[in-house]
PDB file of N, CA and C in Angstrom:
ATOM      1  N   UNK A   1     -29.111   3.900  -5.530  1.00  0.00           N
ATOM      2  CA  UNK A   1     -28.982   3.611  -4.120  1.00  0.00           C
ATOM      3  C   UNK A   1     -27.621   2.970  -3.903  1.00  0.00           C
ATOM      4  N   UNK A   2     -26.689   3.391  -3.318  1.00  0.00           N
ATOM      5  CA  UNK A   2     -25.839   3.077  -2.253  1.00  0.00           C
ATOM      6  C   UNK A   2     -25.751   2.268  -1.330  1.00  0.00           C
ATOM      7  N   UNK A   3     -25.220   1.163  -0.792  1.00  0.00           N
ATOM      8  CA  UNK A   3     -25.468   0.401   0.232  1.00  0.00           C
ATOM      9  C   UNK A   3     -23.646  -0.305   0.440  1.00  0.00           C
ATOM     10  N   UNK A   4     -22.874   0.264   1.246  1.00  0.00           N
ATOM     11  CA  UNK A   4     -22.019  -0.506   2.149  1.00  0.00           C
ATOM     12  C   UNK A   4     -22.566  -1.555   2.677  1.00  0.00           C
ATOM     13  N   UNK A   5     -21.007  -2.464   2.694  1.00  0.00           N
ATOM     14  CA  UNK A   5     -20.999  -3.554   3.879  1.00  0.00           C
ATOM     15  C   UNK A   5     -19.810  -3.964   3.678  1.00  0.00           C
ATOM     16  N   UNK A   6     -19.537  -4.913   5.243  1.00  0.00           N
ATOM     17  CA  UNK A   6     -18.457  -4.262   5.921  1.00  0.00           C
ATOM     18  C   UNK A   6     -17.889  -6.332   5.918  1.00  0.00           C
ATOM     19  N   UNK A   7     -16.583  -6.956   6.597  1.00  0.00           N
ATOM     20  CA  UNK A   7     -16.950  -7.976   6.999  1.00  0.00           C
ATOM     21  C   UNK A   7     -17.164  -8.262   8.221  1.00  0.00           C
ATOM     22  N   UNK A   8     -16.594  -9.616   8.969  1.00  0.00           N
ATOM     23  CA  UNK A   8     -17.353  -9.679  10.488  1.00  0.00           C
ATOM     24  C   UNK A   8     -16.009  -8.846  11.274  1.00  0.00           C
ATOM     25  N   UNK A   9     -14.959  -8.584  10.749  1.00  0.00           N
ATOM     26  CA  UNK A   9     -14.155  -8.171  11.985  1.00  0.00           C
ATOM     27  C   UNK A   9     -14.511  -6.812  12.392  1.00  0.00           C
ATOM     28  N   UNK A  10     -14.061  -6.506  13.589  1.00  0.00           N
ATOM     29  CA  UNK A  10     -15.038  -5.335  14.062  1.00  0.00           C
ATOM     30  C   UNK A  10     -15.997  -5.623  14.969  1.00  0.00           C
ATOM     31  N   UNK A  11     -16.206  -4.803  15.618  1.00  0.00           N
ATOM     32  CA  UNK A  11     -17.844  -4.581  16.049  1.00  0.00           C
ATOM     33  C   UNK A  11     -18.664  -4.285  15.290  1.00  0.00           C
ATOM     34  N   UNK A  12     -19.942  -4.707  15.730  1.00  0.00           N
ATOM     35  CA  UNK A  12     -20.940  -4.476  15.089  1.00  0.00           C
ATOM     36  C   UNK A  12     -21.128  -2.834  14.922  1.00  0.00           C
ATOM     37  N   UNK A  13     -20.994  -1.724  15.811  1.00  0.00           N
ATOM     38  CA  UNK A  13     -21.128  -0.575  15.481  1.00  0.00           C
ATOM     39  C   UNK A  13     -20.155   0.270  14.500  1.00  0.00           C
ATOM     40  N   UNK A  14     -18.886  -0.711  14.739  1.00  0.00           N
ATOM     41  CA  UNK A  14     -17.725   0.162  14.488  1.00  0.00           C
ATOM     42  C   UNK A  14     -18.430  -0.463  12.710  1.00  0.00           C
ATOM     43  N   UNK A  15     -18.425  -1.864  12.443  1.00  0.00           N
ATOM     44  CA  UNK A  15     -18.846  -2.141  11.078  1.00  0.00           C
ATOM     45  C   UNK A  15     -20.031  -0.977  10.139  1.00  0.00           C
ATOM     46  N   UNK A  16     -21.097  -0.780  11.270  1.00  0.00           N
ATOM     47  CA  UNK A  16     -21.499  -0.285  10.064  1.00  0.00           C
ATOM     48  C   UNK A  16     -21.032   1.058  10.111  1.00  0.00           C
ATOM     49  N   UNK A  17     -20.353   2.228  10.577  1.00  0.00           N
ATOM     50  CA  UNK A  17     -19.817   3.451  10.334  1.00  0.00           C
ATOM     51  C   UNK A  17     -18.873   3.272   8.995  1.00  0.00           C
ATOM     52  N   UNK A  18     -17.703   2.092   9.413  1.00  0.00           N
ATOM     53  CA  UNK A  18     -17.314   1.732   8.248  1.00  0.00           C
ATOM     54  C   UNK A  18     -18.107   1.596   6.805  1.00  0.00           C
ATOM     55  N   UNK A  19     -18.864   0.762   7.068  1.00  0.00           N
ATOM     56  CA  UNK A  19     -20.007   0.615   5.894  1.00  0.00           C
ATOM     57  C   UNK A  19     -19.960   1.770   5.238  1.00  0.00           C
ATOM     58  N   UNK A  20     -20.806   2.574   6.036  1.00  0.00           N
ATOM     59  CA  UNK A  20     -21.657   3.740   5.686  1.00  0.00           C
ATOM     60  C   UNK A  20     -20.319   5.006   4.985  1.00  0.00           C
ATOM     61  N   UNK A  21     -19.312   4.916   5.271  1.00  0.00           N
ATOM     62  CA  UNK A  21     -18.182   5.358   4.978  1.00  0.00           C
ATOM     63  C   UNK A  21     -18.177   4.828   3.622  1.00  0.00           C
ATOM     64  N   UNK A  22     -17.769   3.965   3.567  1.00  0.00           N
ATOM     65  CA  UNK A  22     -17.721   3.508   2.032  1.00  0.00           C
ATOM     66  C   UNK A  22     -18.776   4.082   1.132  1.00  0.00           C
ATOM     67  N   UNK A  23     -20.002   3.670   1.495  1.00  0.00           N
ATOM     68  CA  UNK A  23     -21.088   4.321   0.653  1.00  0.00           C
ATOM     69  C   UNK A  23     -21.091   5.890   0.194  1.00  0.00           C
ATOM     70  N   UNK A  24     -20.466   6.650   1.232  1.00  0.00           N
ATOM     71  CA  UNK A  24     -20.417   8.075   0.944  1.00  0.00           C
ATOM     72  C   UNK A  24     -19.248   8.587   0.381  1.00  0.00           C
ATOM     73  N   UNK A  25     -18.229   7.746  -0.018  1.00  0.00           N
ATOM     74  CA  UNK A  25     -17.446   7.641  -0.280  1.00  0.00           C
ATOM     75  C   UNK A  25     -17.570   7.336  -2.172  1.00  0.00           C
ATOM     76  N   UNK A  26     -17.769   6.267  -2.455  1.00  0.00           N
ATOM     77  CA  UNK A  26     -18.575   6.233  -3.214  1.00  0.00           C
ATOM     78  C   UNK A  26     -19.376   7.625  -4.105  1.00  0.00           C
ATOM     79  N   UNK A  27     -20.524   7.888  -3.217  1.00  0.00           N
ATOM     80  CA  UNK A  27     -21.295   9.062  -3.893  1.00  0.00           C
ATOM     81  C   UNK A  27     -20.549  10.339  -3.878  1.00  0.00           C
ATOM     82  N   UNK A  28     -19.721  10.418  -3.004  1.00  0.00           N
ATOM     83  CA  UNK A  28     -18.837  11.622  -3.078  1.00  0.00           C
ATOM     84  C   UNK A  28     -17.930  11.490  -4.271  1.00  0.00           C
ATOM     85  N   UNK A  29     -17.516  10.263  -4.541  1.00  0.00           N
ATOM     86  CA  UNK A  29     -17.034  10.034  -6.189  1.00  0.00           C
ATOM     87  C   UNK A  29     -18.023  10.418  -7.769  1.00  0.00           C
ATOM     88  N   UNK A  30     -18.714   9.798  -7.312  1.00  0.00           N
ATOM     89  CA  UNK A  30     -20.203  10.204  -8.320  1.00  0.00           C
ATOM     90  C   UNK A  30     -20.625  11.625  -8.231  1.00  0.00           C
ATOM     91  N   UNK A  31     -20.704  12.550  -7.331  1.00  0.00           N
ATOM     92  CA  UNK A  31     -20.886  13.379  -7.196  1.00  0.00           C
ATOM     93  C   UNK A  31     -19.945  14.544  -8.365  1.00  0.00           C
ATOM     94  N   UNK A  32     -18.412  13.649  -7.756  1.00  0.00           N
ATOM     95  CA  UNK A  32     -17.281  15.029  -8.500  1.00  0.00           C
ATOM     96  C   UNK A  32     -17.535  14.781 -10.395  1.00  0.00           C
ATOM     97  N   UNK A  33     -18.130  13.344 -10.596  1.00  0.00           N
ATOM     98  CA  UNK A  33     -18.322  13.430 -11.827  1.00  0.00           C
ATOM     99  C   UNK A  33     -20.131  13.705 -12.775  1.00  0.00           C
ATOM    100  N   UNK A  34     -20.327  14.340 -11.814  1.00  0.00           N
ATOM    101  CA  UNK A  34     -22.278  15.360 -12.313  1.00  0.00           C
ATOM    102  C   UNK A  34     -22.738  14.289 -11.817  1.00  0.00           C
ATOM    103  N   UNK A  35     -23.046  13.498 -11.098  1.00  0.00           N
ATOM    104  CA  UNK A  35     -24.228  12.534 -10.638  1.00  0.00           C
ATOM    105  C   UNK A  35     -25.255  13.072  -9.697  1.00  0.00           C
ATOM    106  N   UNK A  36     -25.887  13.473  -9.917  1.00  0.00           N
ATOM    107  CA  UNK A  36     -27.029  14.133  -8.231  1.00  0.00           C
ATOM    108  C   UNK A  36     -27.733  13.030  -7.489  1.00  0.00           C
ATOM    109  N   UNK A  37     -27.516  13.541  -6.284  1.00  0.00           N
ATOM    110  CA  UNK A  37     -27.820  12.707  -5.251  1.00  0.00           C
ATOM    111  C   UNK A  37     -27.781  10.975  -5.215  1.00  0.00           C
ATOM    112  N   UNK A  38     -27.989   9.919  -4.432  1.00  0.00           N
ATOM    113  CA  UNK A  38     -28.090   8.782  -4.343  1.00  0.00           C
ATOM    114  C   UNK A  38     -28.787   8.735  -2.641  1.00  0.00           C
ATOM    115  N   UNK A  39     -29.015   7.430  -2.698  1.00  0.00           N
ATOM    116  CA  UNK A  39     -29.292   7.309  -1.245  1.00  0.00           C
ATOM    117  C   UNK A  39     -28.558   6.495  -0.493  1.00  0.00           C
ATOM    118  N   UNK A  40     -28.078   6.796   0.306  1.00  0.00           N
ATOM    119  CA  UNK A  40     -26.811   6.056   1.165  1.00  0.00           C
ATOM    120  C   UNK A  40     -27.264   5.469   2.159  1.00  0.00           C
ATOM    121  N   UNK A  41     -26.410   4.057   2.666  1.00  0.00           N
ATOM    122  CA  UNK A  41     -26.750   3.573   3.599  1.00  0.00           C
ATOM    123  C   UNK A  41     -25.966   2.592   3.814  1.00  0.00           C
ATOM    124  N   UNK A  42     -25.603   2.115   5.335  1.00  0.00           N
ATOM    125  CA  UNK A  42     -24.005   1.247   5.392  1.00  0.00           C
ATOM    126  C   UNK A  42     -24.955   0.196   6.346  1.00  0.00           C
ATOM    127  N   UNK A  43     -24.783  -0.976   5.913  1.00  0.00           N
ATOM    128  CA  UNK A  43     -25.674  -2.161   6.574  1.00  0.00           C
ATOM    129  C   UNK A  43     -24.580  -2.767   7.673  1.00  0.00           C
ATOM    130  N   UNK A  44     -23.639  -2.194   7.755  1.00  0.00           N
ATOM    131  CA  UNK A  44     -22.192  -3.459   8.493  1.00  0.00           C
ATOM    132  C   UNK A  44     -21.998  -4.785   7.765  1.00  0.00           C
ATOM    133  N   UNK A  45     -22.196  -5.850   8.628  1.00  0.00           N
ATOM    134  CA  UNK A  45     -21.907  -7.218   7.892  1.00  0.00           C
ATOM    135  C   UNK A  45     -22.903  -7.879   7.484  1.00  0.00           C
ATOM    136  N   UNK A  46     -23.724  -7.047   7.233  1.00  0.00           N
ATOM    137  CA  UNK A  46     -25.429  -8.008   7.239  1.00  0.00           C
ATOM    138  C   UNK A  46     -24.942  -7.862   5.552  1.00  0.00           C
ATOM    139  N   UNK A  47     -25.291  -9.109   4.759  1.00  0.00           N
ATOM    140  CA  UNK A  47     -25.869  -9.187   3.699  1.00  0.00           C
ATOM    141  C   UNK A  47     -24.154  -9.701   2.953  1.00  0.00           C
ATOM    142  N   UNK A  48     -23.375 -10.792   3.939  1.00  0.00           N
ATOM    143  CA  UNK A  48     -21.998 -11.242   2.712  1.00  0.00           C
ATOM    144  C   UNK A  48     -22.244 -12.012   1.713  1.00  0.00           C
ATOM    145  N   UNK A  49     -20.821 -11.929   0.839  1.00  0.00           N
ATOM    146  CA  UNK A  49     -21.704 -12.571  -0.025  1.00  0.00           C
ATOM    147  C   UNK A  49     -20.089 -13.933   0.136  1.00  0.00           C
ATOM    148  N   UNK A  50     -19.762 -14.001   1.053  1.00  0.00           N
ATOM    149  CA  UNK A  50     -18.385 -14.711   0.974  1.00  0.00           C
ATOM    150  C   UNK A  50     -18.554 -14.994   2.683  1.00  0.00           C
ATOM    151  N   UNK A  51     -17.728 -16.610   2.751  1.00  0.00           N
ATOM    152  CA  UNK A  51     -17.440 -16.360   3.937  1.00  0.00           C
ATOM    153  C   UNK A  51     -16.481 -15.381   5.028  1.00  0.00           C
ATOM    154  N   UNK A  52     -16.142 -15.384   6.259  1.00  0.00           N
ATOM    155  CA  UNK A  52     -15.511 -14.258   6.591  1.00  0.00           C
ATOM    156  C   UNK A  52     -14.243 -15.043   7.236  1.00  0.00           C
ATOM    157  N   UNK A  53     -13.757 -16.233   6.708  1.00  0.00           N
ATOM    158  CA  UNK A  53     -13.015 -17.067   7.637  1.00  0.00           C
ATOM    159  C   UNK A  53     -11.251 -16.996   6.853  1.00  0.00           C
ATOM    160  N   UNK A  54     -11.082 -16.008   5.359  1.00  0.00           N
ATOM    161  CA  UNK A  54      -9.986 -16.071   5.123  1.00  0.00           C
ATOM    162  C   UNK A  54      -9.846 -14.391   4.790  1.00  0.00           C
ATOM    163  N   UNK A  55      -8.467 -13.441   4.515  1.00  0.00           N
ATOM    164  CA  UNK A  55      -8.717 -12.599   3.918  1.00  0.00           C
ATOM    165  C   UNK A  55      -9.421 -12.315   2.806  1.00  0.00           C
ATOM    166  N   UNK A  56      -8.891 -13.460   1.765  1.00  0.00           N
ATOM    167  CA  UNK A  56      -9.609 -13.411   0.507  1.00  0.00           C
ATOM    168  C   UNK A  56     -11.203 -12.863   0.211  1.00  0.00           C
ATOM    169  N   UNK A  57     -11.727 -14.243   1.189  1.00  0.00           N
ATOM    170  CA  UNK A  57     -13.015 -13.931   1.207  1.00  0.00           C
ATOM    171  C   UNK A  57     -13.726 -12.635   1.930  1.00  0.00           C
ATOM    172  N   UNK A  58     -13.254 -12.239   3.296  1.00  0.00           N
ATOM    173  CA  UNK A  58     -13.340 -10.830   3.571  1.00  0.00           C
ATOM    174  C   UNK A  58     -13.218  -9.725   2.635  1.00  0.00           C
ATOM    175  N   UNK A  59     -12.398  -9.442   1.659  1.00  0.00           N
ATOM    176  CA  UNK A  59     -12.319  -8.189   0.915  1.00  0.00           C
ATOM    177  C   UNK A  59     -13.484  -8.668   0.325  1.00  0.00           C
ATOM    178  N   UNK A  60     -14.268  -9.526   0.109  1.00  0.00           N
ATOM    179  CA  UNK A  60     -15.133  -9.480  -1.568  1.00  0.00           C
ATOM    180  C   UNK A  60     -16.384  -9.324  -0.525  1.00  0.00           C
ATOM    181  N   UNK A  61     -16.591  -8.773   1.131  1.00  0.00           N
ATOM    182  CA  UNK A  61     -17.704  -8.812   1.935  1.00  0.00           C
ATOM    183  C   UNK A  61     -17.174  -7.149   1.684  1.00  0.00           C
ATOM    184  N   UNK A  62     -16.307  -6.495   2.051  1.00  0.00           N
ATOM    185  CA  UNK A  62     -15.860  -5.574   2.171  1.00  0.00           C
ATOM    186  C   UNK A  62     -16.064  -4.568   0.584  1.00  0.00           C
ATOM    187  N   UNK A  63     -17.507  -3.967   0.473  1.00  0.00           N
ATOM    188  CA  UNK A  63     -18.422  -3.081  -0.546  1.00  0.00           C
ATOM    189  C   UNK A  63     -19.084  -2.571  -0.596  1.00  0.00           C
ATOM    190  N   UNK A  64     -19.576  -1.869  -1.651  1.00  0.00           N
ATOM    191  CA  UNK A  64     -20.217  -0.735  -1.765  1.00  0.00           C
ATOM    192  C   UNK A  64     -21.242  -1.394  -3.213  1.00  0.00           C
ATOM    193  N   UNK A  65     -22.395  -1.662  -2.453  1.00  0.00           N
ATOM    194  CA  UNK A  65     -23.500  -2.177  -4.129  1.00  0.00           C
ATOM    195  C   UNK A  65     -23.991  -1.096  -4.008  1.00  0.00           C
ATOM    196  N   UNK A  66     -24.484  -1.390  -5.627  1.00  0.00           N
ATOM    197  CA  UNK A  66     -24.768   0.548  -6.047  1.00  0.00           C
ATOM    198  C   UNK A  66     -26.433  -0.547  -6.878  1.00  0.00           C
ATOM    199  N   UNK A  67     -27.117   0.101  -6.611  1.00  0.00           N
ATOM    200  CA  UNK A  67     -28.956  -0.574  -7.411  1.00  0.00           C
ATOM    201  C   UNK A  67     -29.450   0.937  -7.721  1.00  0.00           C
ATOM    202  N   UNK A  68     -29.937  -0.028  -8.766  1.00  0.00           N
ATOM    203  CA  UNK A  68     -30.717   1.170  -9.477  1.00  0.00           C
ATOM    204  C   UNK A  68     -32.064   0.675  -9.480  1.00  0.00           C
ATOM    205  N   UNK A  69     -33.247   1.827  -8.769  1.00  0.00           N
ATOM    206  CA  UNK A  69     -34.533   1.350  -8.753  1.00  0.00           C
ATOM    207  C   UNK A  69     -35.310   2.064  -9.876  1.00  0.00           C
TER     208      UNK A  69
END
């Protein structure tokens, strides 16, 4: 499973397209190297793991977690 997220700048809609971009982005990488399928999904800013108040901390909100169930 796939899961984008985005940080707070943005809108909330524009965040999660972004998100979800990343994620397919992602599997479209996995893909060119034999991986079949994943499940994708771009949350926006829900779920940081940093605050959003410097760049620093923005890029490390700004990802793609990959779980394996």
């Amino acid at each position: 499973m796939l899961f984008g997220i985005a940080d707070t700048l943005g809108s909330g809609p524009a965040n999660e397209r972004l998100s979800l971009a990343r994620a397919q982005s992602v599997e479209s990488a996995l893909r060119a190297v034999g991986s079949t399928g994943a499940a994708v999904a771009g949350y926006g800013e829900m779920s940081p793991v940093a605050c959003n108040d410097t760049p620093e901390s923005r890029n490390l909100n700004q990802r793609v977690e990959f779980w394996i169930r």
